[in-house]
C-alpha atoms as a PDB file:
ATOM      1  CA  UNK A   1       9.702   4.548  10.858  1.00  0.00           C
ATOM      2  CA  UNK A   2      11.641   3.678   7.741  1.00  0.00           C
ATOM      3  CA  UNK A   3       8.853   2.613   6.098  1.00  0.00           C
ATOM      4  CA  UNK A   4       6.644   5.113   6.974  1.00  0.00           C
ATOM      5  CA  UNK A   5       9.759   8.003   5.120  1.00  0.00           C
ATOM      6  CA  UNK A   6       9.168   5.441   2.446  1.00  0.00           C
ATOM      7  CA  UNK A   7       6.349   7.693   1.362  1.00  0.00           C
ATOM      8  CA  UNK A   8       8.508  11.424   1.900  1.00  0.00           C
ATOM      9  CA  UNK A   9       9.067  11.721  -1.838  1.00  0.00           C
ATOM     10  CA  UNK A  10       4.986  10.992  -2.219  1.00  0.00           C
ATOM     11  CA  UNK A  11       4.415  13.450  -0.102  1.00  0.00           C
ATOM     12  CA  UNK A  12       6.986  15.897  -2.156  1.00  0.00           C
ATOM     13  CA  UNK A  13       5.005  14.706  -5.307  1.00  0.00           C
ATOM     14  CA  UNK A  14       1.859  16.017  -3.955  1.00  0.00           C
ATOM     15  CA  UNK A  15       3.344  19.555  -4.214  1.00  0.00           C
ATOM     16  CA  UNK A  16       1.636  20.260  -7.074  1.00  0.00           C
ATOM     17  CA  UNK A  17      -0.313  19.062 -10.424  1.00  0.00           C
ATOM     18  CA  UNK A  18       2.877  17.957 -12.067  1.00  0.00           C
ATOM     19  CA  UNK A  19       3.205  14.700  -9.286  1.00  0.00           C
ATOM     20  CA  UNK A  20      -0.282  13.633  -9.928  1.00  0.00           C
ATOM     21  CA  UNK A  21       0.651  10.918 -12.075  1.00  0.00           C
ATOM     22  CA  UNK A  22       2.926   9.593 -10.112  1.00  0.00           C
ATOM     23  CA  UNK A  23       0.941   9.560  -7.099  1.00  0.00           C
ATOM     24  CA  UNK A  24      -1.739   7.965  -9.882  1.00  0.00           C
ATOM     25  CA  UNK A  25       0.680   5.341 -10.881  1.00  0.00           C
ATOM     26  CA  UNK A  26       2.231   4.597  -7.398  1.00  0.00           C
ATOM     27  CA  UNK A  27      -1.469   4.054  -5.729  1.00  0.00           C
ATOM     28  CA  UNK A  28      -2.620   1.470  -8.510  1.00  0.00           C
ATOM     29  CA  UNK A  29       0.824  -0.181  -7.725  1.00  0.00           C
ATOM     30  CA  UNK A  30       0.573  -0.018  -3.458  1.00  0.00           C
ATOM     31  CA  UNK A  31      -3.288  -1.088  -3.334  1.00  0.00           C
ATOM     32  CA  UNK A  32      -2.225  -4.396  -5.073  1.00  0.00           C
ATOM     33  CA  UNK A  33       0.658  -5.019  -2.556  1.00  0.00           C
ATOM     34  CA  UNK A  34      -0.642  -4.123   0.374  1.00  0.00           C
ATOM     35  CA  UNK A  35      -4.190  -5.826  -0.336  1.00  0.00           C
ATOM     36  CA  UNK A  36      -1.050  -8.924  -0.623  1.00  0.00           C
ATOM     37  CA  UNK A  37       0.316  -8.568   2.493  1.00  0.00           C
ATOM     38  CA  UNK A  38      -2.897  -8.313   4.138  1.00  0.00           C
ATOM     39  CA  UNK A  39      -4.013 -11.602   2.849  1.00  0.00           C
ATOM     40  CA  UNK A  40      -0.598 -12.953   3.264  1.00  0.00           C
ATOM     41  CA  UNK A  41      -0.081 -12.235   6.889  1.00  0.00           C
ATOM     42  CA  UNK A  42      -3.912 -14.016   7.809  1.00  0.00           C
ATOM     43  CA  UNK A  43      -3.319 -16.780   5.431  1.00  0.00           C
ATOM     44  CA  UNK A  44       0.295 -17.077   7.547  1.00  0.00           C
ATOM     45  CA  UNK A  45      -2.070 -16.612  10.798  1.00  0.00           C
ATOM     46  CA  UNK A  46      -4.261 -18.974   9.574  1.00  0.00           C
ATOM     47  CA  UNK A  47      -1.765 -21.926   8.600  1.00  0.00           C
ATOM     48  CA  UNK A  48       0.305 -21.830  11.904  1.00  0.00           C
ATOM     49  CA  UNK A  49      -2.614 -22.207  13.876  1.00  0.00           C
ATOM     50  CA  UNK A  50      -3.804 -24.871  11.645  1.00  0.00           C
ATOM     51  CA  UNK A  51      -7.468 -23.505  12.232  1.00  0.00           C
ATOM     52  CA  UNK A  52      -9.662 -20.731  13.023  1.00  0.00           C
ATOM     53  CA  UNK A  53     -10.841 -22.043  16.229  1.00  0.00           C
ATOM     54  CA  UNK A  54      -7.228 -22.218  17.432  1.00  0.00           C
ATOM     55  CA  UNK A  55      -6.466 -18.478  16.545  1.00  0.00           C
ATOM     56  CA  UNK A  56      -9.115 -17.336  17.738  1.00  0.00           C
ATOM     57  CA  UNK A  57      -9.039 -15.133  21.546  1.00  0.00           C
ATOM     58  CA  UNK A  58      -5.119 -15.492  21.441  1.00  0.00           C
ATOM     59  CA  UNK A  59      -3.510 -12.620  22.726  1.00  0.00           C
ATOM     60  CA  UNK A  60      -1.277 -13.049  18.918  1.00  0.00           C
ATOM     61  CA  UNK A  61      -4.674 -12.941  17.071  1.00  0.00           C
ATOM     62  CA  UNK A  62      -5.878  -9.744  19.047  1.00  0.00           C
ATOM     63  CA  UNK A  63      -2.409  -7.910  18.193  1.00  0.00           C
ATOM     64  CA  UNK A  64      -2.593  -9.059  14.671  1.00  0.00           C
ATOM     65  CA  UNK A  65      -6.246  -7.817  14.015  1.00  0.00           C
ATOM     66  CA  UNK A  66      -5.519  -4.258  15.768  1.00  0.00           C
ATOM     67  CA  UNK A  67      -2.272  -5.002  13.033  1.00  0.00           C
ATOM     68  CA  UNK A  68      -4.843  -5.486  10.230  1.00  0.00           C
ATOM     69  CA  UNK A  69      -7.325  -2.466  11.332  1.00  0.00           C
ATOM     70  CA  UNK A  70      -4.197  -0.456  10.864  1.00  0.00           C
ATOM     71  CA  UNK A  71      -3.700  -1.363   8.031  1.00  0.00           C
ATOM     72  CA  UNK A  72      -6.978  -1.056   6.708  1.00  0.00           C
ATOM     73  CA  UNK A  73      -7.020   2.687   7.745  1.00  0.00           C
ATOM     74  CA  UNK A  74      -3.825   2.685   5.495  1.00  0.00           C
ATOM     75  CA  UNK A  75      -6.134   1.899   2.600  1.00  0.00           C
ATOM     76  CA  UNK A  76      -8.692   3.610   3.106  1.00  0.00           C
ATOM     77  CA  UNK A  77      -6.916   7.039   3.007  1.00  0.00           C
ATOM     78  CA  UNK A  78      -4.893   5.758   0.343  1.00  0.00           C
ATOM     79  CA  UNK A  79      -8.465   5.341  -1.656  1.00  0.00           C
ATOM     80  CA  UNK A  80      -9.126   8.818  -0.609  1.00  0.00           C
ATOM     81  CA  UNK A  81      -5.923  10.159  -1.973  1.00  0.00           C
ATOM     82  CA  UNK A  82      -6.254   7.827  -4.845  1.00  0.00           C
ATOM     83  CA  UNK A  83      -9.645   8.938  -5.936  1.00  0.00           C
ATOM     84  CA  UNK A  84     -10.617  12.183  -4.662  1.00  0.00           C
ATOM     85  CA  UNK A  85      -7.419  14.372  -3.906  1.00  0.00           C
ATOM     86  CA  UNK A  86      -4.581  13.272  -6.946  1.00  0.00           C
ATOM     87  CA  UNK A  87      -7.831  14.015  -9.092  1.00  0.00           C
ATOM     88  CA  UNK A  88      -8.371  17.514  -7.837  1.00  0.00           C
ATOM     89  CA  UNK A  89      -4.597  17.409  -7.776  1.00  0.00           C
ATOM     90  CA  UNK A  90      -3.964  16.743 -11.496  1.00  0.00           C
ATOM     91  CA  UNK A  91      -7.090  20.187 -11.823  1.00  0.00           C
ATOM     92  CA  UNK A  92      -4.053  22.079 -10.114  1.00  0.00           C
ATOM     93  CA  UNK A  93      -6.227  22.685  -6.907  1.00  0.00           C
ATOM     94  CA  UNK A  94      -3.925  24.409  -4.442  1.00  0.00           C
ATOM     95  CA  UNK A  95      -6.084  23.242  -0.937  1.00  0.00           C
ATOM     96  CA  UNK A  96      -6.079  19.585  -2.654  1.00  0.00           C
ATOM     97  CA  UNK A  97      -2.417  19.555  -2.575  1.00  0.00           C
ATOM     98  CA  UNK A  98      -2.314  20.678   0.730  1.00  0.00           C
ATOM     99  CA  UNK A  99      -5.257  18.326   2.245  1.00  0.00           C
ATOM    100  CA  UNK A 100      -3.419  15.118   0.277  1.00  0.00           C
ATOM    101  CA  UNK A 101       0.072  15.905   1.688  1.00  0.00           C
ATOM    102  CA  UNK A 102      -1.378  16.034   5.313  1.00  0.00           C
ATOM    103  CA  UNK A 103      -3.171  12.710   4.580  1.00  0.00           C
ATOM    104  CA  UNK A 104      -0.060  11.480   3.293  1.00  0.00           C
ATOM    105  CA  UNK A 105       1.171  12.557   6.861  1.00  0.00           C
ATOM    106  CA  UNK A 106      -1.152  10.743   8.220  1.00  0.00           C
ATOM    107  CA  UNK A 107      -0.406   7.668   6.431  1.00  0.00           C
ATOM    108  CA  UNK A 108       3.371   7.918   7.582  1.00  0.00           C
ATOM    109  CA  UNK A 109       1.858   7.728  11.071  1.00  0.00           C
ATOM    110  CA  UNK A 110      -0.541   5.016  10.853  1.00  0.00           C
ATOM    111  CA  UNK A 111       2.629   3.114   9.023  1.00  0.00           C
ATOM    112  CA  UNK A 112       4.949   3.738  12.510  1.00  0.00           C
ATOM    113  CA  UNK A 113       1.936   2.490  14.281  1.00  0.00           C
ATOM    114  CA  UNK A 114       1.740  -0.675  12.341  1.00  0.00           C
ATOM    115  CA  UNK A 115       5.960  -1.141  12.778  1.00  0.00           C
ATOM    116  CA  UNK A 116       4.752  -0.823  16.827  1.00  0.00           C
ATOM    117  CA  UNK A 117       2.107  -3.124  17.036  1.00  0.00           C
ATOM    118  CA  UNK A 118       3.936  -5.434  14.858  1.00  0.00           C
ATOM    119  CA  UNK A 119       7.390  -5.115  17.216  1.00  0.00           C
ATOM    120  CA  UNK A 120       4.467  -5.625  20.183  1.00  0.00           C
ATOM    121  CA  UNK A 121       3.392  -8.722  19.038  1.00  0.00           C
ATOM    122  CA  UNK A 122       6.516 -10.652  18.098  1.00  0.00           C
ATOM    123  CA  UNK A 123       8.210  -9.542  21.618  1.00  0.00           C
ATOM    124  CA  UNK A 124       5.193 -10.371  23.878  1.00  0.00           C
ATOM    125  CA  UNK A 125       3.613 -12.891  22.367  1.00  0.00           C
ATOM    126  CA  UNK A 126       3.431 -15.817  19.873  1.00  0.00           C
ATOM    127  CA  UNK A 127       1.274 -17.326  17.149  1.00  0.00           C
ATOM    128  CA  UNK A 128      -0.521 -20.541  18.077  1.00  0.00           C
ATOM    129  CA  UNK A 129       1.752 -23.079  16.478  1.00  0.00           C
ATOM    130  CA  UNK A 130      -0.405 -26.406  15.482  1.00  0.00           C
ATOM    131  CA  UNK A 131       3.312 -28.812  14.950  1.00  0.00           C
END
């Protein structure tokens, strides 16, 4: 859940207008290193299977794309926050501050949920390893 608190002082930020631009600055920053890690951890995928065929209906590969979809659900409120709510935000829109600290909330969640699957898959099962 570390992780996930990572984002606490976001969610702080999104108190009112004056936290805008750092919620503006810190999404430009996270979409580039998550969309990172996302490719990474397939790429990684990828090489230790040594091909697509091998990963594919591994109990590994079905862990890491639930794994991914979280994560994808991480971005896509992130875009929301990012380009609806620290907009309406910055306009000093009380209910925006209020809607993007819940979906910040909700982003703490999905993170804990990622940490899960990810403890899931590395104690019940392993990556097809092409040695």
């Amino acid at each position: 859940m570390r992780d996930g608190l990572a984002l606490a002082p976001l969610r702080h930020a999104a108190r009112g207008p004056e936290g805008a631009e750092v919620l503006h600055k810190f999404g430009i920053t996270a979409a580039v290193f998550v969309s990172l890690l996302i490719v990474a951890g397939m790429g990684l995928a990828w090489l230790l299977s040594g091909s697509f065929e091998a990963l594919i209906g591994t109990a590994y590969v079905q862990g890491l794309l639930a794994k991914v979809a979280l994560a994808a659900g991480v971005l896509a409120l992130a875009a929301v926050n990012k380009w609806r709510f620290v907009p309406f935000l910055q306009s000093s829109a009380l209910a925006a501050a209020r809607t993007l600290r819940h979906s910040i909330s909700m982003e703490m969640v999905i993170i804990f949920g990622i940490l899960l699957m990810t403890s899931g898959i590395t104690t019940a099962t392993t990556p097809p390893i092409n040695f």
